[in-house]
N, C-alpha and C. Protein backbone atom coordinates (compact mmCIF):
# COMPACT_ATOMS: atom_id res chain seq x y z
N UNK A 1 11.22 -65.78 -11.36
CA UNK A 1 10.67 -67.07 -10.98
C UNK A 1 10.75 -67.23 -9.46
N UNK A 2 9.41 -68.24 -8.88
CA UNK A 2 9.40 -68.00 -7.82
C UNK A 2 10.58 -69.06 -7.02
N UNK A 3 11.17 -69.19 -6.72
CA UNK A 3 11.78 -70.29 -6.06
C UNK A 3 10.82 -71.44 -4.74
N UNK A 4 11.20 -72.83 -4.91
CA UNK A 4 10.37 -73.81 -3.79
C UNK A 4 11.38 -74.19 -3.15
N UNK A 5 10.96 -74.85 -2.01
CA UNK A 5 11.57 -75.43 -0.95
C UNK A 5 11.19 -77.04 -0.85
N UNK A 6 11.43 -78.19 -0.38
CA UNK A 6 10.80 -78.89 -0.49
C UNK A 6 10.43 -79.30 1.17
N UNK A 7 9.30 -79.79 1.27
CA UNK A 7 9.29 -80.33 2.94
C UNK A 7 10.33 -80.26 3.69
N UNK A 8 11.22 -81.54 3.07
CA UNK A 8 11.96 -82.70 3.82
C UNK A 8 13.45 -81.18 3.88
N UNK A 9 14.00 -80.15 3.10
CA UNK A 9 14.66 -79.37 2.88
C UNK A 9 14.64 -78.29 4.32
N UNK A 10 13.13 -77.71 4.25
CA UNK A 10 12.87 -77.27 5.98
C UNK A 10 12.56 -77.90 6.88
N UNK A 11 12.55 -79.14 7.19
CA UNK A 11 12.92 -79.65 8.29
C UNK A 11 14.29 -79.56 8.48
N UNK A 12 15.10 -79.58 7.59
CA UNK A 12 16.59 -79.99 7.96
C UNK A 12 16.92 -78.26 8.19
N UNK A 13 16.63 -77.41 7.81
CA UNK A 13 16.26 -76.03 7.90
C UNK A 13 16.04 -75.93 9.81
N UNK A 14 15.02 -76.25 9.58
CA UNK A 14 14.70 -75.92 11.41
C UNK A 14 15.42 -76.87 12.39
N UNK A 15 15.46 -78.35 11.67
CA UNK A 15 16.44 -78.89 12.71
C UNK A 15 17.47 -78.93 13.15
N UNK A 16 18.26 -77.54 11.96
CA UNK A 16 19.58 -77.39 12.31
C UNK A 16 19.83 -76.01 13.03
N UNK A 17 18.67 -75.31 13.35
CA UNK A 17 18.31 -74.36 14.18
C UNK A 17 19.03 -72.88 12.97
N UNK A 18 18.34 -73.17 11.93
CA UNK A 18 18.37 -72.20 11.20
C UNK A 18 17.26 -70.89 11.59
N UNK A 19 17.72 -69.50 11.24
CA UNK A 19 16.08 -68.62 11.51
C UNK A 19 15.10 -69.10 9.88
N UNK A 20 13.91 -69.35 10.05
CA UNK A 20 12.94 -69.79 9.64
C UNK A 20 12.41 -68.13 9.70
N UNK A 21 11.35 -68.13 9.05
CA UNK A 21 10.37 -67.27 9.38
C UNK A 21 9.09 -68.16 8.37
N UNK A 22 8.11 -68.52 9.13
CA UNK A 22 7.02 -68.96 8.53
C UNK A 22 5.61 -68.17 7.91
N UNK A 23 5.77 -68.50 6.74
CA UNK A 23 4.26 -67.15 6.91
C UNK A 23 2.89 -68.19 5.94
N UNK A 24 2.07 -67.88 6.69
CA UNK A 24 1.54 -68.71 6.14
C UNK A 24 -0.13 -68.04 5.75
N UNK A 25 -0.25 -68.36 4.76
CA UNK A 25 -1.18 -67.21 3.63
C UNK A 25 -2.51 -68.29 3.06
N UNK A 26 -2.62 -69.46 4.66
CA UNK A 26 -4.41 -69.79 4.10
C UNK A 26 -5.32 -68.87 4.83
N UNK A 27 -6.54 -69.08 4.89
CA UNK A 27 -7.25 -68.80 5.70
C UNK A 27 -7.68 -69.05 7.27
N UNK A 28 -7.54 -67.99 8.48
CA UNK A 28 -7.72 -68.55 9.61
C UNK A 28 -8.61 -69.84 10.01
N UNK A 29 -9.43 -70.25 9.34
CA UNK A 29 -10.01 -71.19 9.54
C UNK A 29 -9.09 -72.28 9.07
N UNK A 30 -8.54 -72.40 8.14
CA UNK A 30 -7.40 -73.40 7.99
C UNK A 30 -6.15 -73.44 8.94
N UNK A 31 -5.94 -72.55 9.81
CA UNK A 31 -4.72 -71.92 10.46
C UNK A 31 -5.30 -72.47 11.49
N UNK A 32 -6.12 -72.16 12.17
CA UNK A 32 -6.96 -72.64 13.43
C UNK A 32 -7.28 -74.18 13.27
N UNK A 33 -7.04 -74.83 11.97
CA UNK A 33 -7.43 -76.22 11.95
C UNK A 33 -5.78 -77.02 12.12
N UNK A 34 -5.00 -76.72 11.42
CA UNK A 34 -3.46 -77.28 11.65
C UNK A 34 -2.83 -75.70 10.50
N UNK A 35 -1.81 -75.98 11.59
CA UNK A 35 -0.37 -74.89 11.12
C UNK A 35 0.99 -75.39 11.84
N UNK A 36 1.99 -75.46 10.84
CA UNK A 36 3.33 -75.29 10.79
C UNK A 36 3.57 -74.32 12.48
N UNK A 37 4.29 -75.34 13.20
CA UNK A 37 4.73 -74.00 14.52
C UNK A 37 5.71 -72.68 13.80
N UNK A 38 4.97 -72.08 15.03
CA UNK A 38 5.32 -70.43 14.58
C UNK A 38 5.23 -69.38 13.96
N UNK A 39 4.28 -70.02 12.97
CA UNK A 39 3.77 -69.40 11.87
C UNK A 39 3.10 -68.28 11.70
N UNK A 40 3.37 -67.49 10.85
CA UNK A 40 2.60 -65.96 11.00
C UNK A 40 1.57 -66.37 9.59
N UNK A 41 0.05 -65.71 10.29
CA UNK A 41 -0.83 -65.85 9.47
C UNK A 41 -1.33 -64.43 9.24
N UNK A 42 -1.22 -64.32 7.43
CA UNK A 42 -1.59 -63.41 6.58
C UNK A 42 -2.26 -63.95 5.16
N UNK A 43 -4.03 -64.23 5.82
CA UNK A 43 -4.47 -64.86 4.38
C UNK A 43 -3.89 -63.82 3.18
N UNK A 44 -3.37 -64.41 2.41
CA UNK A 44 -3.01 -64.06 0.76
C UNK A 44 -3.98 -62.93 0.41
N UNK A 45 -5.24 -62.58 0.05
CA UNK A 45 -5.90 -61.38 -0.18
C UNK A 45 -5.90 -60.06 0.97
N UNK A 46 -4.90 -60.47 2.09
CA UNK A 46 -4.70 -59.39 2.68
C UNK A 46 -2.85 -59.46 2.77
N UNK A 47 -1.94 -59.70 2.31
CA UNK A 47 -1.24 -59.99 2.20
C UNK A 47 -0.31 -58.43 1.54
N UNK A 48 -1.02 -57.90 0.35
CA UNK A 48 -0.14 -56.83 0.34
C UNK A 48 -0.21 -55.54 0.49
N UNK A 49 -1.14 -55.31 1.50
CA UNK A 49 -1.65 -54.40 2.43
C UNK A 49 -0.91 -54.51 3.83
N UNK A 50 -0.38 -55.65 3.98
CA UNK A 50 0.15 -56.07 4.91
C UNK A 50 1.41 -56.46 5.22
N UNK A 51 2.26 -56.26 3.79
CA UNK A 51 3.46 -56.80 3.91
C UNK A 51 4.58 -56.24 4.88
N UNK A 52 4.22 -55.37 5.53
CA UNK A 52 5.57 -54.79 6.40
C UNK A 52 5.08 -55.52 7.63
N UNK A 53 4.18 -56.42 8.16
CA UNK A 53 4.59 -57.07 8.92
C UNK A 53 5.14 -58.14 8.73
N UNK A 54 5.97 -58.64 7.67
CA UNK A 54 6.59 -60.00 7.43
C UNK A 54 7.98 -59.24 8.12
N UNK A 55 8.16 -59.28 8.62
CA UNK A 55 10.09 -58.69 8.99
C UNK A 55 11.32 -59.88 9.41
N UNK A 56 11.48 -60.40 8.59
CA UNK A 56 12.46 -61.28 8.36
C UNK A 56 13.96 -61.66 9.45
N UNK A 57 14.01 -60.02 9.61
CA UNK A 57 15.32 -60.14 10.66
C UNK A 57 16.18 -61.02 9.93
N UNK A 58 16.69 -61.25 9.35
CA UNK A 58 17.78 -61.98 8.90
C UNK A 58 17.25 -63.72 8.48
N UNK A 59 16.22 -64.01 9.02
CA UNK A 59 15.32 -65.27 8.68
C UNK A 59 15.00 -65.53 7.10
N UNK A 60 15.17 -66.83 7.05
CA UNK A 60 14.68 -67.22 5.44
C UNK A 60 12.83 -67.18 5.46
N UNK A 61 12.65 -66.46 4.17
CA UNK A 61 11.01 -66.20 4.56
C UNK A 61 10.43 -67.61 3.78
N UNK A 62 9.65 -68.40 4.51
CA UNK A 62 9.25 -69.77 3.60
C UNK A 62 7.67 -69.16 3.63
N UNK A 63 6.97 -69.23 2.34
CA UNK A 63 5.46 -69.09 2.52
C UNK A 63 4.57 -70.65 2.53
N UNK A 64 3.87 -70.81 2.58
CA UNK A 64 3.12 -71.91 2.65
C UNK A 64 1.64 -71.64 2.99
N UNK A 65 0.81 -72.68 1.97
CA UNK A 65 -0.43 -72.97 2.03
C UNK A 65 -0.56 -74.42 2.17
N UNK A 66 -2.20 -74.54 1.31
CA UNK A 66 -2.39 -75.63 1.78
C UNK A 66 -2.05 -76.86 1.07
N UNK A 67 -1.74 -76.69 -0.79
CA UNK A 67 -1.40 -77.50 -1.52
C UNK A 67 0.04 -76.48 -2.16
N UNK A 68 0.33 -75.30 -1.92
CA UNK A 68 1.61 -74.07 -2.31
C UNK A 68 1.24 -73.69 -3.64
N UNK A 69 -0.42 -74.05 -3.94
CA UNK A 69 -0.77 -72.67 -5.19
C UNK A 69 -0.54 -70.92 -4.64
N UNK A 70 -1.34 -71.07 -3.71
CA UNK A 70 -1.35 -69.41 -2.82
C UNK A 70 0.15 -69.12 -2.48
N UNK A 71 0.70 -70.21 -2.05
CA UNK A 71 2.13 -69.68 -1.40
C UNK A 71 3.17 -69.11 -2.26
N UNK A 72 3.10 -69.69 -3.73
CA UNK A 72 3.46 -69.00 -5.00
C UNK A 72 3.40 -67.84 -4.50
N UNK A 73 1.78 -67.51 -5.00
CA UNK A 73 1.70 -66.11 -5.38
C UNK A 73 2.02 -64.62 -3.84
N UNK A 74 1.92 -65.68 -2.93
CA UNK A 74 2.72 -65.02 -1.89
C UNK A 74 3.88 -64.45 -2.06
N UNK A 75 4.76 -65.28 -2.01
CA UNK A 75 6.14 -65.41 -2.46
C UNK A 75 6.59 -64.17 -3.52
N UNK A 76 5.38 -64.17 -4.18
CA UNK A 76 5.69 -63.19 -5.04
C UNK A 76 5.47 -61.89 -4.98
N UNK A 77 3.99 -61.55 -3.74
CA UNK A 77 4.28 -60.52 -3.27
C UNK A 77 5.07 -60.10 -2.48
N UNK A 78 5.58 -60.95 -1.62
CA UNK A 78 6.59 -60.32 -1.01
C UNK A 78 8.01 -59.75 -1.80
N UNK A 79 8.35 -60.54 -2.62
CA UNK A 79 9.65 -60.44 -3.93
C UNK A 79 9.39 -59.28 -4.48
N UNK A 80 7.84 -58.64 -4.68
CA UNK A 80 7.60 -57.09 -5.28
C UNK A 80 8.10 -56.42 -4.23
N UNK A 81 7.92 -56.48 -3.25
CA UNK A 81 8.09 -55.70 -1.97
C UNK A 81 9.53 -55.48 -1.73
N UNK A 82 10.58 -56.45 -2.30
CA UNK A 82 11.76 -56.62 -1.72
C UNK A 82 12.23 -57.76 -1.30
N UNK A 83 11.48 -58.62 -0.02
CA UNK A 83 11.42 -59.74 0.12
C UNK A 83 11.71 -60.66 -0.27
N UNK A 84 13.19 -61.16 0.12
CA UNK A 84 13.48 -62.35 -0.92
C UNK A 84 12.52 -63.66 0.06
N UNK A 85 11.83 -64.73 -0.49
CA UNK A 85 10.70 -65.62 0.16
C UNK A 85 10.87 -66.78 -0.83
N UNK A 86 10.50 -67.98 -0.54
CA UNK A 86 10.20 -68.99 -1.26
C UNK A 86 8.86 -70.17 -0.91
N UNK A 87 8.70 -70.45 -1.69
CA UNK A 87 7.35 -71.15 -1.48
C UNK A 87 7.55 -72.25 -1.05
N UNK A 88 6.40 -72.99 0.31
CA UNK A 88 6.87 -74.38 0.50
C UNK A 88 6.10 -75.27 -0.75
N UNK A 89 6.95 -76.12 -1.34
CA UNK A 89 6.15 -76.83 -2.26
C UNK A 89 5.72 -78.07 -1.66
N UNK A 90 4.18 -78.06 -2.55
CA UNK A 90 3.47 -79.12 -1.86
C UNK A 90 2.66 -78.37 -0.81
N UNK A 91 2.83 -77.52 -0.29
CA UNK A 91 2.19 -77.11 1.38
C UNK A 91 2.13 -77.56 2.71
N UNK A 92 1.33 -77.64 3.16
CA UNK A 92 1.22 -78.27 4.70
C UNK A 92 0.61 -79.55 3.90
N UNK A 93 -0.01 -79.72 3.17
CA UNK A 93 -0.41 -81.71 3.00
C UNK A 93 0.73 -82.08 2.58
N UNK A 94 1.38 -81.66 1.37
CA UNK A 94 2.90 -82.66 1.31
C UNK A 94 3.68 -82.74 2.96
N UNK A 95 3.66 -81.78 3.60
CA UNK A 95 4.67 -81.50 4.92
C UNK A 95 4.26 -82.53 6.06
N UNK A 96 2.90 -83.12 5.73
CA UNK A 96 2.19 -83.88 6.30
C UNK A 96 2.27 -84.96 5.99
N UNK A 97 2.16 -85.24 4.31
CA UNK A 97 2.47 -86.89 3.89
C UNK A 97 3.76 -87.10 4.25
N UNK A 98 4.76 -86.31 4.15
CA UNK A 98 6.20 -86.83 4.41
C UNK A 98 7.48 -86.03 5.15
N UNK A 99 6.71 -85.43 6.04
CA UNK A 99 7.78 -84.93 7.30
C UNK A 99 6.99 -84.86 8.76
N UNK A 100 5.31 -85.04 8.75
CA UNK A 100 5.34 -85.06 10.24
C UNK A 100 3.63 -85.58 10.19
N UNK A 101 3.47 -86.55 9.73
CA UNK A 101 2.45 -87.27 9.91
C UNK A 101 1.02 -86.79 10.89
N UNK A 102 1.41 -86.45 11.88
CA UNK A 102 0.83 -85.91 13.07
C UNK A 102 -0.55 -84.47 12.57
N UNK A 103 0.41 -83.99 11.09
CA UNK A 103 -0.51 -82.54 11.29
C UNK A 103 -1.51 -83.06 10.24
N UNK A 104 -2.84 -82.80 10.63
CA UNK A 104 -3.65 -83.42 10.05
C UNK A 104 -3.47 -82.65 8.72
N UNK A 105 -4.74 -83.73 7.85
CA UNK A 105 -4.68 -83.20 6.35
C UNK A 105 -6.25 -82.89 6.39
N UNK A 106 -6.47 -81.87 5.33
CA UNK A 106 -8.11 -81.54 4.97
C UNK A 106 -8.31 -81.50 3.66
């Protein structure tokens, strides 16, 4: 099972200057419209062709989309891989209704 995170959980995550590693598995056109700072973008259908660039370094891997259907199944490729990862639940619109207003919603 995949494990979630909730918004309000990584904020307190980054605000306590935890390593984060963000990966975020919409499409550049969604990435280029609003993204989570720092975020590494690997749309999901290129994702496990690609997984050795997620490198964690000791960082908690959070995936995230745009509602955390995709970020699931992220999550889960990376977990085949080795990768322990968890999904942000909700995505960037929950992260938006209720941790930072500012990042727009689509």
């Amino acid at each position: 099972m995949i494990s979630q995170i909730q918004p309000s959980e990584l904020k307190r995550m980054i605000d306590a200057g935890l390593p984060v590693l963000l990966l975020d598995v919409r499409q550049p056109e969604e990435h280029a419209f609003c993204a989570l700072p720092a975020s590494l973008l690997i749309p999901l259908g290129e994702l496990a062709g690609r997984v050795e660039e997620v490198q964690p370094a000791g960082a908690t891997v959070i995936v995230y989309c745009h509602h955390g259907v995709r970020s699931l199944s992220g999550a889960a490729i990376l977990q085949r891989a080795g990768i322990e990862a968890a999904s942000l639940a909700g995505g960037i619109d929950r992260w938006s209704l209720t941790v930072d207003g500012s990042v727009p919603r689509y």
